[in-house]
Protein backbone atom coordinates (compact mmCIF):
# COMPACT_ATOMS: atom_id res chain seq x y z
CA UNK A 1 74.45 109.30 98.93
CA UNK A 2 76.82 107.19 97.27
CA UNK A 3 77.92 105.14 100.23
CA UNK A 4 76.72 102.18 102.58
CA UNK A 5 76.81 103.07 105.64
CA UNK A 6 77.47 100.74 108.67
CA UNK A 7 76.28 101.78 112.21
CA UNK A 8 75.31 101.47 115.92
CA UNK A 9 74.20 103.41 118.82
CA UNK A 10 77.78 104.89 118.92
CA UNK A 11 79.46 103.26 115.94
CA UNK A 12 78.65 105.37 112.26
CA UNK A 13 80.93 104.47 109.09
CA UNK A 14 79.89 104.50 105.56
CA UNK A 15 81.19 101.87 103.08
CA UNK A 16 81.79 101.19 99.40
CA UNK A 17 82.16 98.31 97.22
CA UNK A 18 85.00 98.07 94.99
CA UNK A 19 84.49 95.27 92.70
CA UNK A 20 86.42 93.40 89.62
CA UNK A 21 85.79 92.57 85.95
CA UNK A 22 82.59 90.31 87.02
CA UNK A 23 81.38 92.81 89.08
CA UNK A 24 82.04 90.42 92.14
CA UNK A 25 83.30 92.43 95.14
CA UNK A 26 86.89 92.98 95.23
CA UNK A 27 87.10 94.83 98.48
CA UNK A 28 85.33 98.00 100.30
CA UNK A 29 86.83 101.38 100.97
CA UNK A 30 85.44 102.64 104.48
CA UNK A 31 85.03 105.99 105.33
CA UNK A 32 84.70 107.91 108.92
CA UNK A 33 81.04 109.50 109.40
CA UNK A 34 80.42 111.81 112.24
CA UNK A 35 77.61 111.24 114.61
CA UNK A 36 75.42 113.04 112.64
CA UNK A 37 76.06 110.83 109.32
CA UNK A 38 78.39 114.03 107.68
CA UNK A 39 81.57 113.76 106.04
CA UNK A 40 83.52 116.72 107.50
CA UNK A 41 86.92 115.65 109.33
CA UNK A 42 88.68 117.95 111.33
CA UNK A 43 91.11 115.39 112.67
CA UNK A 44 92.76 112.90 110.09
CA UNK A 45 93.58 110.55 112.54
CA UNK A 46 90.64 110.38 114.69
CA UNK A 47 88.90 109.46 111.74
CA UNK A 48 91.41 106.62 110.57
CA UNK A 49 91.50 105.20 113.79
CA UNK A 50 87.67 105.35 114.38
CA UNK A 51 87.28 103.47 111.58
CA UNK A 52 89.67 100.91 112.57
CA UNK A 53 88.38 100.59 115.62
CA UNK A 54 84.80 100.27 114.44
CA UNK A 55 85.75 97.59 111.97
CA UNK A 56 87.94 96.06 114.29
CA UNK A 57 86.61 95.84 117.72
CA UNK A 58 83.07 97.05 117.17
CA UNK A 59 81.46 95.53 113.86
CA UNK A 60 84.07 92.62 113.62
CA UNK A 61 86.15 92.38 110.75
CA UNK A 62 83.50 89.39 109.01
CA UNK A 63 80.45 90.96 109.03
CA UNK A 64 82.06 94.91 108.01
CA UNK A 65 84.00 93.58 104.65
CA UNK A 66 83.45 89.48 104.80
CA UNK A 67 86.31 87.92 102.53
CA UNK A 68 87.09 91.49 101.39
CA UNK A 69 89.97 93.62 101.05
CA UNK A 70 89.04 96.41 103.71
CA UNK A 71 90.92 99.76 102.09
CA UNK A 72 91.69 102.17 104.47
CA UNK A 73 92.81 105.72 104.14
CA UNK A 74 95.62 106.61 105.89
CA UNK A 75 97.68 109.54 106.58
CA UNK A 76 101.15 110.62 107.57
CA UNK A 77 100.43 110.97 111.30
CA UNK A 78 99.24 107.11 111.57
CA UNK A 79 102.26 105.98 109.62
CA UNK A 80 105.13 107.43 111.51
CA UNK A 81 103.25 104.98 114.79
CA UNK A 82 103.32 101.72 115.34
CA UNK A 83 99.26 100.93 115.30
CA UNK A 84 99.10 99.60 111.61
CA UNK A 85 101.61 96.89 112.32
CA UNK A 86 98.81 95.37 114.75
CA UNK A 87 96.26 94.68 111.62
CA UNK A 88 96.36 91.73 109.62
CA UNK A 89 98.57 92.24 106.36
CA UNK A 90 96.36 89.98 104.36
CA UNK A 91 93.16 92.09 104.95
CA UNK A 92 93.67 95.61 104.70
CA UNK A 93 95.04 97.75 102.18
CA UNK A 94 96.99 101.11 103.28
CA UNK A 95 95.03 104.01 100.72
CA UNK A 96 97.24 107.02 100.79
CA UNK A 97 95.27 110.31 99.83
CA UNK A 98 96.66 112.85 97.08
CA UNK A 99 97.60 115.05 99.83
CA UNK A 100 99.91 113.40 101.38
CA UNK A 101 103.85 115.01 101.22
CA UNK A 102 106.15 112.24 100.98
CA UNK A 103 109.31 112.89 103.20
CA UNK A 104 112.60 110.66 104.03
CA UNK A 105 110.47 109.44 107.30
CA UNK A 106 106.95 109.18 105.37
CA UNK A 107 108.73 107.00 102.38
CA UNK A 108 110.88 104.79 104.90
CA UNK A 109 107.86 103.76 106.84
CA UNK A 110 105.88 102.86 103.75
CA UNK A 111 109.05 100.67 102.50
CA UNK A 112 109.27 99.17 106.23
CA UNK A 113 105.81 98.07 105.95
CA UNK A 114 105.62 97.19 102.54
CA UNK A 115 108.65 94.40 103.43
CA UNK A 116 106.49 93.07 105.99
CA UNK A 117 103.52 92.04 103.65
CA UNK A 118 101.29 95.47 104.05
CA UNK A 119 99.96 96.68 100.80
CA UNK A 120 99.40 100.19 99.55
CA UNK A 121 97.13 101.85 97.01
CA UNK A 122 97.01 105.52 96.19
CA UNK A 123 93.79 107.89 95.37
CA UNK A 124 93.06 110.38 93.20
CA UNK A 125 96.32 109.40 91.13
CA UNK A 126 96.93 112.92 89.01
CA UNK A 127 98.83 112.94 85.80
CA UNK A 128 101.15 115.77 86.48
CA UNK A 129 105.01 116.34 86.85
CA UNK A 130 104.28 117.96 90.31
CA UNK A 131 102.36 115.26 91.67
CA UNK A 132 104.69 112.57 89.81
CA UNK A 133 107.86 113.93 91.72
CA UNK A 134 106.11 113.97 95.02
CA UNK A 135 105.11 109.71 94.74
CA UNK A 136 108.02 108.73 92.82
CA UNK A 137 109.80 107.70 95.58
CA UNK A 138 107.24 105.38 96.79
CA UNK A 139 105.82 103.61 93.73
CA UNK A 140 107.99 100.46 93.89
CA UNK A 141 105.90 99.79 96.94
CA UNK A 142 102.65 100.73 95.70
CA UNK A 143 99.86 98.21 94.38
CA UNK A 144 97.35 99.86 93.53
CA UNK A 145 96.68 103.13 91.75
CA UNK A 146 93.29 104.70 91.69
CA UNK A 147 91.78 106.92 89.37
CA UNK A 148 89.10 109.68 89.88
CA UNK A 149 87.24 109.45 86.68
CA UNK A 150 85.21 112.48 86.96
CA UNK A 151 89.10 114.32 87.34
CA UNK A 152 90.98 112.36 84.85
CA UNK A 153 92.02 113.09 81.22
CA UNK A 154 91.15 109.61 79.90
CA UNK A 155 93.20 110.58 76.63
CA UNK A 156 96.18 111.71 78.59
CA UNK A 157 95.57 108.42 80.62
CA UNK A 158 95.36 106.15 77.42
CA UNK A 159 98.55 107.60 76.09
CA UNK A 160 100.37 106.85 79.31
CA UNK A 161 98.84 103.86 80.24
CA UNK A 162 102.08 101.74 80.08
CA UNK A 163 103.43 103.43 82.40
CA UNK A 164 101.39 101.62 84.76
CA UNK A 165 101.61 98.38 83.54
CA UNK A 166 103.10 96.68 86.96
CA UNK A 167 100.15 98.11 88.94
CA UNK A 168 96.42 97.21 90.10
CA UNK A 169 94.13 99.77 88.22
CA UNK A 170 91.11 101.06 89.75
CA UNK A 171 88.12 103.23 88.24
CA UNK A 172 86.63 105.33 90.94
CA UNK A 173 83.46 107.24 90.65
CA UNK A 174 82.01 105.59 88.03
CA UNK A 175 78.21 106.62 87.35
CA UNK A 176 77.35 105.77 84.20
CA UNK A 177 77.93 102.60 81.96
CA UNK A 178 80.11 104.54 79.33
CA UNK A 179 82.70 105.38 81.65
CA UNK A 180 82.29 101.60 83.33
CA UNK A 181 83.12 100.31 79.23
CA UNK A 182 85.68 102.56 78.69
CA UNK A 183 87.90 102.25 81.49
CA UNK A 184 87.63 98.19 81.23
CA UNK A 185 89.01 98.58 78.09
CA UNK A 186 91.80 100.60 78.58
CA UNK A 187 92.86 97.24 81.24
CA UNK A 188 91.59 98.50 84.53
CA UNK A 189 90.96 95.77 86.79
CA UNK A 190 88.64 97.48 89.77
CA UNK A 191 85.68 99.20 89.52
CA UNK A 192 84.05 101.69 92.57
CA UNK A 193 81.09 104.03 91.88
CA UNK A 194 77.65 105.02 92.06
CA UNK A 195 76.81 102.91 88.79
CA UNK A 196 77.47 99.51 90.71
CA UNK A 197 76.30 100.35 94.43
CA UNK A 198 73.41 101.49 96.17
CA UNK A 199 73.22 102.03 100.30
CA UNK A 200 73.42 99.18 102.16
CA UNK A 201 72.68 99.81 106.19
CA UNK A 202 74.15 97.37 108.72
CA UNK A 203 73.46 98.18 112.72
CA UNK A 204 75.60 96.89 115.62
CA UNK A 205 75.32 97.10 119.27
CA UNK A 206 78.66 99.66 120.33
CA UNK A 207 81.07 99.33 122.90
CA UNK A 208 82.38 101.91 124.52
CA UNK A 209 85.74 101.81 126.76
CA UNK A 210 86.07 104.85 128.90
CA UNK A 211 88.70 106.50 128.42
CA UNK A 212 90.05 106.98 131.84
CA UNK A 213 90.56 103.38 132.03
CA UNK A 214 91.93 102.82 128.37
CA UNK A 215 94.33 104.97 129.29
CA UNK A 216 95.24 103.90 132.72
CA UNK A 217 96.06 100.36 131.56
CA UNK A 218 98.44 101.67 128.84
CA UNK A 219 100.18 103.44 131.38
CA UNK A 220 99.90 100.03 133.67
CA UNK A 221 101.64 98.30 130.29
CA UNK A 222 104.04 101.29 129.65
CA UNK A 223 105.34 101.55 133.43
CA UNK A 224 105.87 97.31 132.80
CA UNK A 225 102.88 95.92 135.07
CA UNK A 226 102.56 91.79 135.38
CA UNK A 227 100.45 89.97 133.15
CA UNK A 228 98.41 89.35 135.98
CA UNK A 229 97.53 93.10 136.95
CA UNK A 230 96.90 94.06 133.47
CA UNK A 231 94.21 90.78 133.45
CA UNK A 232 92.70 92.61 136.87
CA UNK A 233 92.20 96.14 135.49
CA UNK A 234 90.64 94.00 132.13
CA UNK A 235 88.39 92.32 134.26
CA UNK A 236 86.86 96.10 135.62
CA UNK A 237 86.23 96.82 131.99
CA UNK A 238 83.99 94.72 130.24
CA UNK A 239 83.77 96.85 127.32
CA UNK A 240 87.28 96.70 126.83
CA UNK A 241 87.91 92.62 126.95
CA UNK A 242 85.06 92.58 124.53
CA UNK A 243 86.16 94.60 122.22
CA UNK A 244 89.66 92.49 122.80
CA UNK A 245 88.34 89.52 121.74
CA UNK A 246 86.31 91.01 118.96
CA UNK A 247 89.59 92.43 117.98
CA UNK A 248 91.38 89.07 118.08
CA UNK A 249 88.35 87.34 116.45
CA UNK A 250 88.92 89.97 113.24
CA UNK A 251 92.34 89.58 113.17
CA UNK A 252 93.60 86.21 114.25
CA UNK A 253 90.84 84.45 112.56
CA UNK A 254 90.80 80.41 113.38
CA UNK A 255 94.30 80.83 115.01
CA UNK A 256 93.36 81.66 118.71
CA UNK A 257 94.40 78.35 120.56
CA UNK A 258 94.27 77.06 124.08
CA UNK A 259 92.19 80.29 125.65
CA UNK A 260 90.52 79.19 128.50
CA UNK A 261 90.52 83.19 130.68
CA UNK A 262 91.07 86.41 129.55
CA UNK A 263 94.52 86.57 130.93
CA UNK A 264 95.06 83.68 128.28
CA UNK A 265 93.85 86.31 125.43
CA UNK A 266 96.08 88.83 126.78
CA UNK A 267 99.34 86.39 126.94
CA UNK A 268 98.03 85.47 123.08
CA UNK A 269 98.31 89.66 121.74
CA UNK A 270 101.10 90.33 124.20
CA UNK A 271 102.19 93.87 125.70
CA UNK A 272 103.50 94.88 122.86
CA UNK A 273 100.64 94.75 120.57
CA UNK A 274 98.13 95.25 123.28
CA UNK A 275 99.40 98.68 123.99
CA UNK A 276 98.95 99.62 120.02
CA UNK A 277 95.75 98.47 120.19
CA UNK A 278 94.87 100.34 123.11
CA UNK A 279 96.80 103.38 121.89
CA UNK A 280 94.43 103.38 118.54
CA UNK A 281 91.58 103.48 120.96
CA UNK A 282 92.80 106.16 122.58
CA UNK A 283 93.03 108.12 119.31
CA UNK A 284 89.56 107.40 118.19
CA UNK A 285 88.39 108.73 121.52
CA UNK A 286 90.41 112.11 121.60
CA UNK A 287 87.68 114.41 120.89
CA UNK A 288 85.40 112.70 123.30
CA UNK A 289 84.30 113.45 127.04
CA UNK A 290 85.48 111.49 129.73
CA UNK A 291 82.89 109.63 131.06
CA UNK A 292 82.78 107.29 134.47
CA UNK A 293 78.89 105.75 134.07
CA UNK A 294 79.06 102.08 132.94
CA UNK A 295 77.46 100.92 129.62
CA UNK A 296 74.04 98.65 130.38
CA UNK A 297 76.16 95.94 128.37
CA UNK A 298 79.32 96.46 130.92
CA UNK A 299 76.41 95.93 133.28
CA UNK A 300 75.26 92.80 132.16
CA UNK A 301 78.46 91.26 132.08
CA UNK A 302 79.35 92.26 135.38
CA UNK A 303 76.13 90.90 136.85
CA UNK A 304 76.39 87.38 134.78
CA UNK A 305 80.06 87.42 136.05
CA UNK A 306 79.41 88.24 139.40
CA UNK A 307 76.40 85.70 139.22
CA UNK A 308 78.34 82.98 137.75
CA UNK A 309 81.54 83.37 140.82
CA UNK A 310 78.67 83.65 142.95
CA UNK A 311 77.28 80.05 142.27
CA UNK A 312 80.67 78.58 142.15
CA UNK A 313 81.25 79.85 145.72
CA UNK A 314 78.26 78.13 147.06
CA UNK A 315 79.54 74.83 145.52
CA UNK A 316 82.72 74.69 146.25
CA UNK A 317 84.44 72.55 143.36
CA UNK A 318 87.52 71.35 143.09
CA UNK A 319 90.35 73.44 140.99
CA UNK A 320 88.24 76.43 142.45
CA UNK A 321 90.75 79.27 141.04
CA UNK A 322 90.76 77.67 137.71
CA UNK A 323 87.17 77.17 137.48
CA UNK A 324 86.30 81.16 138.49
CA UNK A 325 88.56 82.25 135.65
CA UNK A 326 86.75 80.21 133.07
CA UNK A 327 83.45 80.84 134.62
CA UNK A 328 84.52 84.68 133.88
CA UNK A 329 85.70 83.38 130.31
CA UNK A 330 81.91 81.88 129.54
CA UNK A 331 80.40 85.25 130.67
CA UNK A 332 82.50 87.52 127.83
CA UNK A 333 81.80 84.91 124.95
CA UNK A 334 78.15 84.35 125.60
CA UNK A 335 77.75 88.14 125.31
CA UNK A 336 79.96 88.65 122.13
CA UNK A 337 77.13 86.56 120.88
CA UNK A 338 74.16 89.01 121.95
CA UNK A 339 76.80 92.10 121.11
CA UNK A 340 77.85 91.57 117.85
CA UNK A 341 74.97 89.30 116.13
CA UNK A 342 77.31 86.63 115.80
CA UNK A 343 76.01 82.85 116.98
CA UNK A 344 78.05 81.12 119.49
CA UNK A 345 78.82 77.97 116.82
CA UNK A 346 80.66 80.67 114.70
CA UNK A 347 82.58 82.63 117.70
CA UNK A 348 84.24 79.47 119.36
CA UNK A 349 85.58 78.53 115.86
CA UNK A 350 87.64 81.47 115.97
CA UNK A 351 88.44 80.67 120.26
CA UNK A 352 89.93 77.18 120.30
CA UNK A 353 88.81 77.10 124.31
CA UNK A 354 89.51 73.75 126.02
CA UNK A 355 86.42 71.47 126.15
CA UNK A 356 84.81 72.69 129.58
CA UNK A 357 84.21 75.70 127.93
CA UNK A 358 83.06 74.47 124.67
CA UNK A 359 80.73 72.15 126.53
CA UNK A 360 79.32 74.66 128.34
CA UNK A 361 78.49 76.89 126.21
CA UNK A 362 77.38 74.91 123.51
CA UNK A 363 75.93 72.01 124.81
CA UNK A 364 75.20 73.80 128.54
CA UNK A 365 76.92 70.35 130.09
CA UNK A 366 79.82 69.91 132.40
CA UNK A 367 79.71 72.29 135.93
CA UNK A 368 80.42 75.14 133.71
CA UNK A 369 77.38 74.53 131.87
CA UNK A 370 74.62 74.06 134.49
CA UNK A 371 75.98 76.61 136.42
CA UNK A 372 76.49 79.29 132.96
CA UNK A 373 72.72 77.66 132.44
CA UNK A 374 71.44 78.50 135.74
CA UNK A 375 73.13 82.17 135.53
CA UNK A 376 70.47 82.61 132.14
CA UNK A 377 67.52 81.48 133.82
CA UNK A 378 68.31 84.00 137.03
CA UNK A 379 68.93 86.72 134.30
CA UNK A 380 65.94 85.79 132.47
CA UNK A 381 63.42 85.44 135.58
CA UNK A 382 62.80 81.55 134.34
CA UNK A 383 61.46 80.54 138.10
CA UNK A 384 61.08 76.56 136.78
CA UNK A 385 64.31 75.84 135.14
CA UNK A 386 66.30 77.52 138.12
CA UNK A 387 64.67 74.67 140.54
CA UNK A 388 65.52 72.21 138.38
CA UNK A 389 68.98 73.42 138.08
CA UNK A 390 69.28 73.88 141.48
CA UNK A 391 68.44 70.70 142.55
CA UNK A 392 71.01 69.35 140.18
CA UNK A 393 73.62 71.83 141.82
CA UNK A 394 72.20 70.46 145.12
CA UNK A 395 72.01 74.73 145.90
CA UNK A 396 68.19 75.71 147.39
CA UNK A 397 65.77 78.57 146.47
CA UNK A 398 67.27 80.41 149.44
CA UNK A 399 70.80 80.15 148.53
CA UNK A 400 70.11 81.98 145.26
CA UNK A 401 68.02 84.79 146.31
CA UNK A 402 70.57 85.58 149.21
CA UNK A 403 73.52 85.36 145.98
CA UNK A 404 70.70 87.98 144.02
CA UNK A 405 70.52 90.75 146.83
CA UNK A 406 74.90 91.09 146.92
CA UNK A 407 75.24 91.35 143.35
């Protein structure tokens, strides 16, 4: 296989590096795999917004394509929504196919986006008057043009080189060294191909929304729900406000400021945005069964959650409501940690959380902290470090095993 492939217990994509005249990586196309690792797509747009979703919500936007370009193919059928104008402009770029029939509605979307920031590339460029009258349209807004060298004419292409002279070249399917030489000297600045990269496997823990409730808090958002219901239905979906922050850790890198409960990260994407996002979950789960069973991750949130409310209900504090919300807060980051391989240092520097929450999951001080603390050492059967912490929580051996048997 040419590709990298990237995967997870429910998360399969293959990737490939794309990389300039040092043959320092440029960017990565990613491609949809099914299940079974095979190419074969029977539904454009399931496969697009798997892939989004994967690098998005699942993988995390760092560790799928780093300080990359991520280039993304896209067809007609996800242009004419609204979901790419939820991705970050600077990061991805739009890859149209050869395929793809540009109409009045197909061109204006392009041209909408393209005056927003979003970039576009095109594959498989041909060198033919029927393909030429079909992109014409839409080159003022293209960047990059990429060429299949095992399908190109290189002659033809040297003779009408200039006529590309305003765009991004890039050599695709490069194998041997000779074609490598010869397209860097007719100017092409990207290179993508066998000769430069072998496999590369990366595996992530998934999560998996259920549908049913994906789609029953877009219809809570459509019919105009509070900000406050849509943060209850969240908090009966773990999977779903982890891929949410995942989402806004890929996308709003060292931006998200003054989070302190997942209602905060809602108010932060808005309902405008949010149901986008949701909606491109909903397409990358079309094909799928609806299932009701939680996840053993949804699981283990719920029970550190319900663990963590627990203890705060035997204490008592003061600011009671505002302490339960962060206390739910603590529970989602520390597992983003465990989910997606990422150490909590590195998460809260894309959370600016208020410093309770920093404190207590960093330095385990504060309430938060001995009582996020004392939630681990229940979780992890640690018999002498919950005494301790109980005494300091002036709780008894009793109280906790009577909080244990409800949740």
């Amino acid at each position: 296989t040419y590709l990298g492939l990237i995967m997870s217990e429910n998360t399969l994509m293959a990737r490939q590096p794309i990389l300039d005249h040092e043959k320092k990586i440029f960017g990565y196309e990613f491609f949809y795999r099914n299940k079974d690792g095979s190419s074969n797509i029977d539904d454009p747009r399931l496969a697009t917004s798997t892939v989004l979703v994967n690098i998005l919500n699942q993988v995390g936007y760092r560790s799928s394509a780093g300080d990359a370009k991520a280039f993304i193919n896209i067809g007609e059928n996800i242009l004419l929504t609204d979901i790419l104008y939820t991705l970050p402009k600077e990061k991805f770029v739009y890859e149209l196919s050869q395929e793809i029939q540009i109409s009045s509605k197909t061109r204006e979307s392009i041209k909408k986006l393209f005056d927003l920031g979003y970039t576009f590339a095109l594959d498989n460029v041909e060198l033919n008057e029927t393909y030429n009258d079909n992109i014409q349209s839409i080159m003022p807004y293209i960047t990059y043009l990429k060429f299949n060298t095992n399908m190109t004419d290189i002659e033809l292409l040297t003779e009408r080189i200039s006529d590309f002279s305003n765009k991004k070249l890039i050599a695709q399917y490069i194998e041997i060294p000779e074609i490598y030489e010869a397209y860097r000297d007719l100017g092409f600045h990207y290179f993508q191909g066998y000769f430069f990269a072998k496999p590369n496997i990366l595996q992530r823990n998934s999560l998996d929304p259920k549908h049913i409730g994906v789609i029953r808090i877009f219809e809570m958002l459509q019919n105009g729900e509070s900000i406050e219901n849509i943060s209850a239905a969240f908090s009966k979906h773990n999977e779903l406000s982890l891929q949410l922050m995942q989402f806004l850790s890929s996308t709003y890198e060292g931006q998200i400021e003054h989070t302190s409960s997942i209602e905060d990260v809602i108010t932060l994407v808005g309902k405008d945005k949010l149901m986008q996002w949701l909606l491109l979950i909903i397409y990358s789960k079309t094909t799928q069964t609806i299932e009701h069973e939680k996840s053993a991750i949804s699981l283990l949130v719920e029970k550190r959650i319900d663990i963590m409310i627990g203890i705060i209900e035997l204490i008592k504090p003061l600011e009671f409501e505002k302490i339960i919300k962060e206390s739910r807060y603590i529970a989602l980051i520390s597992l983003l940690e465990s989910v997606f391989n990422v150490p909590l240092a590195e998460i809260l520097k894309n959370f600016s959380v208020n410093d309770s929450i920093h404190e207590a999951l960093l330095s385990r001080t504060g309430l938060l902290g001995r009582v996020y603390t004392l939630a681990l050492s229940i979780e992890q059967n640690d018999y002498a470090a919950t005494q301790v912490l109980l005494t300091h929580l002036n709780l008894s051996v009793e109280d906790i095993d009577h909080l244990i048997n409800k949740v």
